[in-house]
N, C-alpha and C. Protein backbone atom coordinates (compact mmCIF):
# COMPACT_ATOMS: atom_id res chain seq x y z
N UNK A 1 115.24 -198.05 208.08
CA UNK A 1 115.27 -196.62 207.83
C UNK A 1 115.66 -195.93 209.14
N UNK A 2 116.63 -195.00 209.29
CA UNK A 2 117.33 -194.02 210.22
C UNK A 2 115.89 -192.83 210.53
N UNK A 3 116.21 -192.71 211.30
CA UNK A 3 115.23 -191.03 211.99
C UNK A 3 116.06 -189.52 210.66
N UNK A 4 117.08 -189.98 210.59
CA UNK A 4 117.46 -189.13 209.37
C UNK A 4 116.85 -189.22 207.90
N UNK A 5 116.76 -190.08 207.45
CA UNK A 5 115.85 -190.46 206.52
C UNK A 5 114.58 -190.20 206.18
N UNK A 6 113.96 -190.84 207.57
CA UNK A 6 112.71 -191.06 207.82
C UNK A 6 112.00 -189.42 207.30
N UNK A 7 110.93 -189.33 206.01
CA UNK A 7 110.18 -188.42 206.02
C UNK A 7 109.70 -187.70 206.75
N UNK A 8 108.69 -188.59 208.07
CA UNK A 8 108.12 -187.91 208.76
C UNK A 8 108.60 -186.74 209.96
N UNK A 9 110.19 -187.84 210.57
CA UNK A 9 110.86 -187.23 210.98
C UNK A 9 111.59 -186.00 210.72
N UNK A 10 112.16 -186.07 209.06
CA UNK A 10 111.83 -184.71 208.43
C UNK A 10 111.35 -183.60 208.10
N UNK A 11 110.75 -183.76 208.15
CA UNK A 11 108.97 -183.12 208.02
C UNK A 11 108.89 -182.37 209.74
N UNK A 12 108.79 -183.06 210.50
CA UNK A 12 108.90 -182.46 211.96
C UNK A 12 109.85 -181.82 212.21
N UNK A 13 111.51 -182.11 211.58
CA UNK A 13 112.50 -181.26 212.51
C UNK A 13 112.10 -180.11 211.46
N UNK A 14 111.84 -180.04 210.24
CA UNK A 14 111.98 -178.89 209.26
C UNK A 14 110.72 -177.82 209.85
N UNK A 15 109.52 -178.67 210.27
CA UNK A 15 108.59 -177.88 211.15
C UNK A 15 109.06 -176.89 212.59
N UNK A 16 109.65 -177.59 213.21
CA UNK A 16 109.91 -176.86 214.75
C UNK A 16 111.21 -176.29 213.92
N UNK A 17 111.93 -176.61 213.15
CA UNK A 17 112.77 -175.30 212.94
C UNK A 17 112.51 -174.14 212.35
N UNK A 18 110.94 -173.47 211.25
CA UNK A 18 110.35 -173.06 210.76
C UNK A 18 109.50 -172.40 211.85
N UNK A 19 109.32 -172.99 212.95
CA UNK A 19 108.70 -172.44 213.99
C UNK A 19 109.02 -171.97 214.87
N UNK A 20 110.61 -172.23 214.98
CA UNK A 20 111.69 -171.33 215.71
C UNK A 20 112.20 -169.83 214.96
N UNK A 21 112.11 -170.02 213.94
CA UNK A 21 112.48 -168.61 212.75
C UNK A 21 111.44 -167.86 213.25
N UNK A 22 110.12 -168.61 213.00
CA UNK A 22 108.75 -167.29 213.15
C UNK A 22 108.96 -166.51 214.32
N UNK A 23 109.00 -167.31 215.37
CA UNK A 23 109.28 -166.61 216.58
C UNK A 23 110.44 -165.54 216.80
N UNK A 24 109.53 -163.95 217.20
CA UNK A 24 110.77 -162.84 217.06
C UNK A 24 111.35 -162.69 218.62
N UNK A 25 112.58 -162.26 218.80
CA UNK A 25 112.91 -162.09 219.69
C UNK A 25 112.12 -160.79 220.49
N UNK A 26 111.67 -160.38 221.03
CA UNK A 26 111.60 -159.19 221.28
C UNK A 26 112.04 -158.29 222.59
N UNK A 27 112.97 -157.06 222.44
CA UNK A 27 113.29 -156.40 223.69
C UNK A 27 112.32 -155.47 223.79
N UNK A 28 111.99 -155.00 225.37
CA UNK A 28 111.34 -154.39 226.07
C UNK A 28 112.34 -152.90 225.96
N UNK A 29 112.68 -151.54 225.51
CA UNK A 29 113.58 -151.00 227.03
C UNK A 29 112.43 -149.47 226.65
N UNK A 30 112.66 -148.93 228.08
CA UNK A 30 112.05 -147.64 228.35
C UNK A 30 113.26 -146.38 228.95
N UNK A 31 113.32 -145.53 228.43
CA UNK A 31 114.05 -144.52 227.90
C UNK A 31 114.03 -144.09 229.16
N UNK A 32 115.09 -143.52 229.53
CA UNK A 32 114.94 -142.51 231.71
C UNK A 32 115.44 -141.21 230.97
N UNK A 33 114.79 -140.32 231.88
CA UNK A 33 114.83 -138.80 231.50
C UNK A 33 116.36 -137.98 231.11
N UNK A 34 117.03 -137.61 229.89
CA UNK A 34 118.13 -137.45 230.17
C UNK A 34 119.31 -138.20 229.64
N UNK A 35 118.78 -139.70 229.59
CA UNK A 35 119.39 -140.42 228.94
C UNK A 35 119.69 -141.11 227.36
N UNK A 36 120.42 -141.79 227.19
CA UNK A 36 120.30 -142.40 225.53
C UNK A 36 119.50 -143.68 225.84
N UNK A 37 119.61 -144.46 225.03
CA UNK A 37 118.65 -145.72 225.20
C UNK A 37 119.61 -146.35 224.20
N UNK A 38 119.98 -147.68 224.80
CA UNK A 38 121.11 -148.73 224.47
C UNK A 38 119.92 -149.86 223.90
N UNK A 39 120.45 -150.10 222.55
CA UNK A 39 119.36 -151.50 221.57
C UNK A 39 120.53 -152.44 221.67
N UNK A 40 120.17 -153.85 221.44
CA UNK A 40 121.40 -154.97 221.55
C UNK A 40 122.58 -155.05 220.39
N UNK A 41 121.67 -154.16 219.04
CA UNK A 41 122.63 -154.60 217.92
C UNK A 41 122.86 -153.51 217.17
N UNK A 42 123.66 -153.25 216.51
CA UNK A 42 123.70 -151.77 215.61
C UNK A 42 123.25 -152.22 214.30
N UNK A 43 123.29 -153.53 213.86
CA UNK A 43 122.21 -153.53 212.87
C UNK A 43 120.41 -153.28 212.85
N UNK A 44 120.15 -153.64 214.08
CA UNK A 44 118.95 -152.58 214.36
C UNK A 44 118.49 -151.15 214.22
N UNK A 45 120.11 -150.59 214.44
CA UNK A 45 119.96 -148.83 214.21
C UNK A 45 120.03 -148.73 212.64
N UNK A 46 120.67 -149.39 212.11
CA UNK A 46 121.39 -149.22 210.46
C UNK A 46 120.61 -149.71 209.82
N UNK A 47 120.21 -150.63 209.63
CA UNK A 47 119.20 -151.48 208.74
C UNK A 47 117.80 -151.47 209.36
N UNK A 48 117.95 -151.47 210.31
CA UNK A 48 116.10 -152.14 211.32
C UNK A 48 115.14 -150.94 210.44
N UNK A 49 113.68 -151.33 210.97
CA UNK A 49 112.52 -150.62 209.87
C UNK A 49 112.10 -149.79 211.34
N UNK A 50 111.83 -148.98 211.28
CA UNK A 50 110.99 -147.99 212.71
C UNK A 50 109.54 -147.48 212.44
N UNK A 51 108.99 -148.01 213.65
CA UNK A 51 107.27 -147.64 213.35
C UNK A 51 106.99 -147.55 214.79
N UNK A 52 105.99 -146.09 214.48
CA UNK A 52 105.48 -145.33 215.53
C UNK A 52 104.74 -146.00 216.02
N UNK A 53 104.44 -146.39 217.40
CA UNK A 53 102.96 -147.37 218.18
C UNK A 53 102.71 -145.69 218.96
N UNK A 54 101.24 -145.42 218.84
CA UNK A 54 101.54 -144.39 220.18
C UNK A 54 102.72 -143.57 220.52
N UNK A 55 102.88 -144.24 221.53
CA UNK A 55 104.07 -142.82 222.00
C UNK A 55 105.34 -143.93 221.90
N UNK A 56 105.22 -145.14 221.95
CA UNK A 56 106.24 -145.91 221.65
C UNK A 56 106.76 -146.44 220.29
N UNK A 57 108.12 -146.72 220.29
CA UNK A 57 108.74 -146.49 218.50
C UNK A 57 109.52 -148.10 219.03
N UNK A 58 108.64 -148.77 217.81
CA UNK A 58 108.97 -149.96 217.69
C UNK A 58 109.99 -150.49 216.35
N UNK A 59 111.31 -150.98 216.70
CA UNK A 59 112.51 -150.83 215.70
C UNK A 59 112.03 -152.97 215.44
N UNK A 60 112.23 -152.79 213.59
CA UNK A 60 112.19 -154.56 213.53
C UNK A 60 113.57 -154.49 212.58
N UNK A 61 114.02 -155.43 213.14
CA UNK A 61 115.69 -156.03 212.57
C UNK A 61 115.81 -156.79 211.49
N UNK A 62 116.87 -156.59 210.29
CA UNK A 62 116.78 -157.71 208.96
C UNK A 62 116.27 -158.99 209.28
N UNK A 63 116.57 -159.17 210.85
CA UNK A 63 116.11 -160.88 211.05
C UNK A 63 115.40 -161.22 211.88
N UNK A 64 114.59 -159.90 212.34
CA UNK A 64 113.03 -160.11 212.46
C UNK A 64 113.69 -159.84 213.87
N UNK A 65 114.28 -159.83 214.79
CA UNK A 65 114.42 -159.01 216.51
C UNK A 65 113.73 -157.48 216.52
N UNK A 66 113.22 -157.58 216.96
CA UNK A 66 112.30 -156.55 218.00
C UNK A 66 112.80 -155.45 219.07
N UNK A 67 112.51 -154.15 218.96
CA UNK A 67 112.90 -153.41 219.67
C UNK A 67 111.76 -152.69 220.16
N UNK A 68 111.27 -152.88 221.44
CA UNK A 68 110.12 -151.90 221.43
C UNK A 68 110.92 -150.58 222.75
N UNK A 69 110.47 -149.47 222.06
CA UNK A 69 111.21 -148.09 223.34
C UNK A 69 109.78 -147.60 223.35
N UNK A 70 109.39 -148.19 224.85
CA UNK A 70 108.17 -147.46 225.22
C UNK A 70 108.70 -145.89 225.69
N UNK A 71 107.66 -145.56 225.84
CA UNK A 71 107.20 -144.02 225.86
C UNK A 71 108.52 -143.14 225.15
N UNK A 72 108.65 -143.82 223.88
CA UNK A 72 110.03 -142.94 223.01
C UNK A 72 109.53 -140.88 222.53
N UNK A 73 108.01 -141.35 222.43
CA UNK A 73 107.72 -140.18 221.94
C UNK A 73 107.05 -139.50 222.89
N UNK A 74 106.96 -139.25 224.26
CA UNK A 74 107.08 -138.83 225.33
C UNK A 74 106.92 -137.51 225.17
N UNK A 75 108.50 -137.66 225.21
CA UNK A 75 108.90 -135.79 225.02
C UNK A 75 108.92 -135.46 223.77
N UNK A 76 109.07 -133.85 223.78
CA UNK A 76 109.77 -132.95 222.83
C UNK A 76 110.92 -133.54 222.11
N UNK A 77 111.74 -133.65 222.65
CA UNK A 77 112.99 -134.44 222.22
C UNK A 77 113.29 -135.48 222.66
N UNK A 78 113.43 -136.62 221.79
CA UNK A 78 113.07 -137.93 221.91
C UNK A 78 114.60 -138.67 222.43
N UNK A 79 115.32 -139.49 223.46
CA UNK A 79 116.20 -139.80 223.71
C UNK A 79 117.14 -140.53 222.08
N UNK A 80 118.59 -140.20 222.65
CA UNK A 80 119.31 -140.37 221.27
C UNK A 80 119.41 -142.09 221.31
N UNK A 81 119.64 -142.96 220.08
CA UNK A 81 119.31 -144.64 220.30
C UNK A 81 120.93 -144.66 219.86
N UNK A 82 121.14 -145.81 220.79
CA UNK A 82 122.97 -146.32 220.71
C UNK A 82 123.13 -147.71 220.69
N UNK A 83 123.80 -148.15 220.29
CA UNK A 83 123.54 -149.71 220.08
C UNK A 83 125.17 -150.27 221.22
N UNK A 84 125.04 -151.64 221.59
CA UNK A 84 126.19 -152.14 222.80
C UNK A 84 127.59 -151.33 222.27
N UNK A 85 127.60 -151.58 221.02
CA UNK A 85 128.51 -150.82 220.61
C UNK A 85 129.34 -149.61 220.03
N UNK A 86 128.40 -148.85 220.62
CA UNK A 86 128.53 -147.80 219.92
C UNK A 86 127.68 -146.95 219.40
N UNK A 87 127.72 -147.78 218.40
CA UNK A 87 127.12 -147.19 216.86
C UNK A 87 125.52 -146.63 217.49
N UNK A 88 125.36 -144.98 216.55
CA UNK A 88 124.56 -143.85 216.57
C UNK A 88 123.60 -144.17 215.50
């Protein structure tokens, strides 16, 4: 019997790859006075779910990446979010 075959071996790669999914990516960024605040993906802006922590607004992505913008709710007017490319 091959390591391909092999159940157990199965069983383990299907585990650590199941345990690589769970794990979210997550970005850090904090907003400077004045400025926009750049996220990695514009499917984060378009699709992602947004939830208030405190004063920070935490964005989660169709595939589970993480956006946390500390002190987003800071101010009065909250910096505008732009993604690498662009997209508003």
């Amino acid at each position: 019997m091959n390591a391909q075959s092999d159940p157990k071996t199965l069983a383990l790669s299907k585990a650590a790859q199941s345990a690589q999914a769970a794990q979210k990516l997550l970005h850090l960024v904090s907003p400077e006075a004045g400025w926009s605040v750049q996220v990695p993906k514009a499917s984060l802006l378009t699709q992602g779910d947004y939830a208030r922590q405190g004063l920070d607004l935490l964005i989660t992505g169709p595939d589970g990446e993480q956006v946390l913008v500390t002190d987003y709710f800071l101010t009065d007017s909250p910096p505008d979010l732009v993604a690498e490319d662009g997209a508003r």
